[in-house]
Protein backbone atom coordinates (compact mmCIF):
# COMPACT_ATOMS: atom_id res chain seq x y z
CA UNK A 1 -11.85 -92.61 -46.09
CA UNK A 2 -8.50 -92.53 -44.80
CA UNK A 3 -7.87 -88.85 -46.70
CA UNK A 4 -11.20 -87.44 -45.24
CA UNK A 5 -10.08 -88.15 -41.70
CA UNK A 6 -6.90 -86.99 -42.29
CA UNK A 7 -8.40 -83.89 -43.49
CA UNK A 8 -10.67 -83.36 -40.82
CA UNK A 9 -7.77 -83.55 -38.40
CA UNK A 10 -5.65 -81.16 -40.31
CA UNK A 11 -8.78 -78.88 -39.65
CA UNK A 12 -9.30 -79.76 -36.04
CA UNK A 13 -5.49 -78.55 -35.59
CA UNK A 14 -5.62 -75.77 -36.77
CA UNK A 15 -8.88 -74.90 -35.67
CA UNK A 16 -7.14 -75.71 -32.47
CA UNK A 17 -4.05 -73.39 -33.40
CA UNK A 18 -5.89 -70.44 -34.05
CA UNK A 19 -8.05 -70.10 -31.43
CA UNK A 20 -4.97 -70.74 -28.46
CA UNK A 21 -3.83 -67.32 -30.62
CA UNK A 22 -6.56 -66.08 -30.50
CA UNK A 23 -6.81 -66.43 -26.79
CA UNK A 24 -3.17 -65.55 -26.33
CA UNK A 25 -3.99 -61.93 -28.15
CA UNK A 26 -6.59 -61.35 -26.15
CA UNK A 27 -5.04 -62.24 -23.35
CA UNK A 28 -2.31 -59.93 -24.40
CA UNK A 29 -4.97 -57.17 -24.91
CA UNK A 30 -6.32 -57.30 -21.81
CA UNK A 31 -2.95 -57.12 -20.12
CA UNK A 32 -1.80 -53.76 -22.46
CA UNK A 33 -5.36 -52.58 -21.67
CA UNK A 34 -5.17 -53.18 -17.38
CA UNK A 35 -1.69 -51.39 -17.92
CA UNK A 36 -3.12 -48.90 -19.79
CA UNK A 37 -5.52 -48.57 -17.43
CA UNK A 38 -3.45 -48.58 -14.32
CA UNK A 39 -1.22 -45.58 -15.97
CA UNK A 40 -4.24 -43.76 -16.12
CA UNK A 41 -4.79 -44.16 -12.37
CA UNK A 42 -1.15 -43.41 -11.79
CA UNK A 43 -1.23 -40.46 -13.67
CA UNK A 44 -4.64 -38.83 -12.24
CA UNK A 45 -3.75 -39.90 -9.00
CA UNK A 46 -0.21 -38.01 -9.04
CA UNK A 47 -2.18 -35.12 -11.14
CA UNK A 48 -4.35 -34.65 -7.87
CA UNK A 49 -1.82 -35.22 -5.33
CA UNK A 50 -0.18 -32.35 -2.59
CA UNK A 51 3.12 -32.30 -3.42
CA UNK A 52 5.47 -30.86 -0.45
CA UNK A 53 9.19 -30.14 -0.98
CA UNK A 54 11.82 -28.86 1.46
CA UNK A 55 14.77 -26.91 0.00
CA UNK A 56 17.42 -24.21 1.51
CA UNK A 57 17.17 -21.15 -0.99
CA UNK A 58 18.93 -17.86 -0.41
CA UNK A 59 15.68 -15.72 0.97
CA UNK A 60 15.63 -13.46 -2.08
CA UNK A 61 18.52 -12.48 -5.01
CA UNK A 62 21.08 -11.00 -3.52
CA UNK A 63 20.10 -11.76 0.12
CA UNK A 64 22.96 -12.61 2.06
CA UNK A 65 20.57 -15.23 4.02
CA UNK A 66 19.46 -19.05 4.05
CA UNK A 67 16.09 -20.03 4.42
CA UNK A 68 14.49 -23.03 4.85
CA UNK A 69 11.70 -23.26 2.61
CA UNK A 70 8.76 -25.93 2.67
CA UNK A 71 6.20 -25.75 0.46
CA UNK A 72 2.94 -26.98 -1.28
CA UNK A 73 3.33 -26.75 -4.86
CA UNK A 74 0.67 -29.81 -5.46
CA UNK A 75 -3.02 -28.67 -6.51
CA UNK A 76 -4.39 -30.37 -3.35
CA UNK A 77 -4.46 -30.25 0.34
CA UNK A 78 -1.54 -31.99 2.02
CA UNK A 79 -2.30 -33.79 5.37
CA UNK A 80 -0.21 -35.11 8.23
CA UNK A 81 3.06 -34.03 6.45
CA UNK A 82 6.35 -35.48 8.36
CA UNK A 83 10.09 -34.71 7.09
CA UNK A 84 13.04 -36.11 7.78
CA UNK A 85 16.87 -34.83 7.48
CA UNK A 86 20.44 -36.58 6.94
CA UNK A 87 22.46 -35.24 8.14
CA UNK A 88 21.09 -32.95 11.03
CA UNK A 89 20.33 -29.12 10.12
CA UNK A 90 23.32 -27.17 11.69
CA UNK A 91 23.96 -23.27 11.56
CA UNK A 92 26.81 -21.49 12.33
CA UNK A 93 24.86 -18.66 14.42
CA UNK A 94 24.82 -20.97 16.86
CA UNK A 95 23.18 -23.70 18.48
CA UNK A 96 20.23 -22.11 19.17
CA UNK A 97 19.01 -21.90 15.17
CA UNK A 98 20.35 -25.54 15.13
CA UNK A 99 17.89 -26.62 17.72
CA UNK A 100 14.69 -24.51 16.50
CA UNK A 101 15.31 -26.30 12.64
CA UNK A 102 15.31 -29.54 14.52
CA UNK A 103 11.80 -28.42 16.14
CA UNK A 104 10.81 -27.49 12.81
CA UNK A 105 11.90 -30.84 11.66
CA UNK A 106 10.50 -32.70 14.54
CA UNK A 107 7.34 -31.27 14.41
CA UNK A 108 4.81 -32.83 12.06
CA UNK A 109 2.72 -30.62 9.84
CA UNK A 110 -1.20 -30.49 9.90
CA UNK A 111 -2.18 -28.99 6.79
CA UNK A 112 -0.78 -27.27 4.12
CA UNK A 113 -3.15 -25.77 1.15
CA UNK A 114 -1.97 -25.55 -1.95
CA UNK A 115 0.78 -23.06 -2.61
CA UNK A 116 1.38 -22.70 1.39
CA UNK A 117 5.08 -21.68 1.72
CA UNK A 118 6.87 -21.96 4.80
CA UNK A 119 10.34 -20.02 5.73
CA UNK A 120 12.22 -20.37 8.52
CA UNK A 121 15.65 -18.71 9.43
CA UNK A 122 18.80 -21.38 8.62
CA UNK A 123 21.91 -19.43 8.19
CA UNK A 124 24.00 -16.52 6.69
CA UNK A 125 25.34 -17.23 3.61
CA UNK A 126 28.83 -16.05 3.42
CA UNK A 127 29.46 -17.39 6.72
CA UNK A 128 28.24 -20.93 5.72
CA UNK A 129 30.31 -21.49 2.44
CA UNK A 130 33.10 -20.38 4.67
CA UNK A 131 32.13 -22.78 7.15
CA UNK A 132 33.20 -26.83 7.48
CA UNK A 133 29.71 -27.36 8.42
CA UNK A 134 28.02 -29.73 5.83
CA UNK A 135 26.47 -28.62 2.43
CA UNK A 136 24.57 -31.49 0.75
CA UNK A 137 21.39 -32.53 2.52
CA UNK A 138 19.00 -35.54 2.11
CA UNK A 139 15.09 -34.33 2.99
CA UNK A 140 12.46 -37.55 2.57
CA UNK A 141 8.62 -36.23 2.78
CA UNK A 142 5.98 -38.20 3.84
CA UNK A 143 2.14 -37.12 3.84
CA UNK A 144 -1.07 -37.41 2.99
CA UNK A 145 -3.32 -36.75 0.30
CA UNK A 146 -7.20 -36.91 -0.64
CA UNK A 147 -6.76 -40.54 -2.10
CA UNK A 148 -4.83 -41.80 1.47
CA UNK A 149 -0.67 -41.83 1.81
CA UNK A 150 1.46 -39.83 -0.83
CA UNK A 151 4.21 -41.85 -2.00
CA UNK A 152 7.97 -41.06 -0.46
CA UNK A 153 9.20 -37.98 -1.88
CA UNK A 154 13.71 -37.38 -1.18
CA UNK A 155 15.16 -34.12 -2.13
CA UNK A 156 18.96 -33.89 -2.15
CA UNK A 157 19.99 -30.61 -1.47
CA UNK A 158 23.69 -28.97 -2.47
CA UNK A 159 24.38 -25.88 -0.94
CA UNK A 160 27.23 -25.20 -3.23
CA UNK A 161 25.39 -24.88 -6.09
CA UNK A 162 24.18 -21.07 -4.57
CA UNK A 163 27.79 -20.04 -3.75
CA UNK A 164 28.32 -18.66 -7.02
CA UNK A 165 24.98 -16.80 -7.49
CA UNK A 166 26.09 -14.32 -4.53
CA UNK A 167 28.79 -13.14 -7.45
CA UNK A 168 28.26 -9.63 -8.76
CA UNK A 169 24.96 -9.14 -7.04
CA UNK A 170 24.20 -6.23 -4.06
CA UNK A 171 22.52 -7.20 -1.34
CA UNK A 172 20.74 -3.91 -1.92
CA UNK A 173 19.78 -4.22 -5.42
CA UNK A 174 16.14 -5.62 -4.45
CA UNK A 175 15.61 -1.77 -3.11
CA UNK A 176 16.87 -0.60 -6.21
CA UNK A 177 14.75 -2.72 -7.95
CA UNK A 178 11.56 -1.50 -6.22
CA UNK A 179 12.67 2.14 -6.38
CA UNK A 180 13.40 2.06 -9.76
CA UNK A 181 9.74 0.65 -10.70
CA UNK A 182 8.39 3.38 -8.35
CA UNK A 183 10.52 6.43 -10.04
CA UNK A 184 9.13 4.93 -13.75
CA UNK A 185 5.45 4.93 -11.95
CA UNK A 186 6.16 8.52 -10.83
CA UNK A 187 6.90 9.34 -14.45
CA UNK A 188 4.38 7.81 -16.14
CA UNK A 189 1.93 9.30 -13.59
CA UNK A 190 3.17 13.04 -14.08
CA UNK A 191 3.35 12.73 -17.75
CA UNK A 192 -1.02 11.22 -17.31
CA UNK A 193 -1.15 14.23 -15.73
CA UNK A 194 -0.06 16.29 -17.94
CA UNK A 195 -1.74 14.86 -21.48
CA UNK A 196 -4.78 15.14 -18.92
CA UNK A 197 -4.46 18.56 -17.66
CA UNK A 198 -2.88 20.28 -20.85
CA UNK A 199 -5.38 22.59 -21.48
CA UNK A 200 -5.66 23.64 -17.87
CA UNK A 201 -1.72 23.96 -17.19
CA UNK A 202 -1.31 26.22 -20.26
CA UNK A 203 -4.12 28.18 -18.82
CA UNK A 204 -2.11 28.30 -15.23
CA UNK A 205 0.85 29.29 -17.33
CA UNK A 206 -0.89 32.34 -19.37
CA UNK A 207 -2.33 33.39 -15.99
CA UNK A 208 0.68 33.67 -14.18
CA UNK A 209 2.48 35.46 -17.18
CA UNK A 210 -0.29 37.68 -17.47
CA UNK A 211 -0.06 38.43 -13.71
CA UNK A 212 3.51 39.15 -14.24
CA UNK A 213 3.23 41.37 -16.99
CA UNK A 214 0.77 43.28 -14.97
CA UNK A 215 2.78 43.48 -12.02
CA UNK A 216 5.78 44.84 -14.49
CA UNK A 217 3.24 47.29 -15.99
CA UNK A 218 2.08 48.72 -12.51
CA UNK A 219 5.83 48.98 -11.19
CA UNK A 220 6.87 51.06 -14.24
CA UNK A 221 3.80 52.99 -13.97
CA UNK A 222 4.51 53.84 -10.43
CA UNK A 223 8.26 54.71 -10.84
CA UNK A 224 7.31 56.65 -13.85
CA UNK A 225 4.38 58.69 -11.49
CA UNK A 226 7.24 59.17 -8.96
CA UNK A 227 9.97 60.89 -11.30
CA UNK A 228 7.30 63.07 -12.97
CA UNK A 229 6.20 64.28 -9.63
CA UNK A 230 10.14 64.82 -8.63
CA UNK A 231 10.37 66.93 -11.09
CA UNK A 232 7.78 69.05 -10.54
CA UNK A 233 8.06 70.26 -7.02
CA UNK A 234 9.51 73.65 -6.12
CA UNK A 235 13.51 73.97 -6.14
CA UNK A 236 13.16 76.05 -2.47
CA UNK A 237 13.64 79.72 -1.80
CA UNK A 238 15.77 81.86 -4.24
């Protein structure tokens, strides 16, 4: 009697055992799973965000200019965008650049579609790195999205980092660039033109040498005509 009972409590233990582990693992589960879960937000939410960032870029390669750029590169509309600097945007031509980037600062943006890309005029760039003005620059972007607030974007932003790409670079070789692609275009045009037109230009050509010959024929012709009747004419009274 006493064995039975001891046996049936052995079972009621671990009866007991098991199913607190079982309730922990599933309790475990369904943790992993809400995380799981809540990634999955995360991630489609950020997939389907705007995404604004503010930078200073050199306007094109070899430009000898600073722009400040801001700019959509999210997939979605951005809404109510505000930005803030530290320190304060400064130029060195002159105060009144310094005062229209703190407008442009200031001034909060509606809307910006996706891929919208804003430049405005911040400084020359050989006269900044020679400049004590400051270099490294902390932008924080606030906005909104279709699902409400984006979260807090901050750039940081070191101007040094472009003072070496001015090195070896013309500020004309973007013309060259685009001249040289037009020349090739040229080429490749004429020579279309030419497989095109083959037969027809080496009909031009046997024309014109034809019209040559001719003319060659005719002149000789002529001068011959004149000496024969030279010779013919009286010598004058004897």
């Amino acid at each position: 009697m006493v064995k039975a009972e001891h046996r049936s409590l052995v079972v009621s233990v671990l009866a007991f055992l098991a199913a607190a582990w079982a309730m922990k693992y599933a309790r475990s589960q369904a943790r992993s799973a809400e995380g799981q879960l809540e990634v999955a937000r995360r991630v489609h939410r950020e997939q389907n965000e705007p995404y604004v960032i503010v930078d200073i870029q050199l306007h094109e390669a070899g430009s000898l200019l600073l722009g400040l750029i801001i700019q959509n590169v999210g997939p979605t509309l951005a809404r109510n965008v505000r930005i803030a600097v530290t320190p304060d945007l400064t130029s060195t031509q002159g105060d009144d650049v310094g005062e229209a980037l703190a407008q442009v600062i200031a001034r909060p943006i509606a809307m910006m579609p996706p891929g919208r890309r804003l430049v405005y005029f911040f400084d020359s760039a050989v006269r900044r790195f020679e400049s004590d003005l400051p270099m490294l620059f902390e932008f924080t972007v606030h906005g909104d999205g279709p699902m409400g607030p984006v979260e807090e974007l901050k750039y940081t932003v070191d101007l040094e980092v472009l003072s070496e790409t001015l090195v070896g670079q013309r500020a004309t070789k973007p013309l060259e660039d685009r001249l040289d692609k037009v020349s090739k275009g040229l080429r490749d045009l004429t020579g279309y033109y030419q497989e095109a037109n083959q037969q027809a230009i080496a009909a031009t050509r046997s024309r014109r040498m034809e019209e040559v010959r001719q003319r060659r024929e005719a002149h000789q012709q002529n001068h011959g005509a004149g000496s024969a009747d030279g010779s013919c004419e009286p010598g004058g009274d004897a």
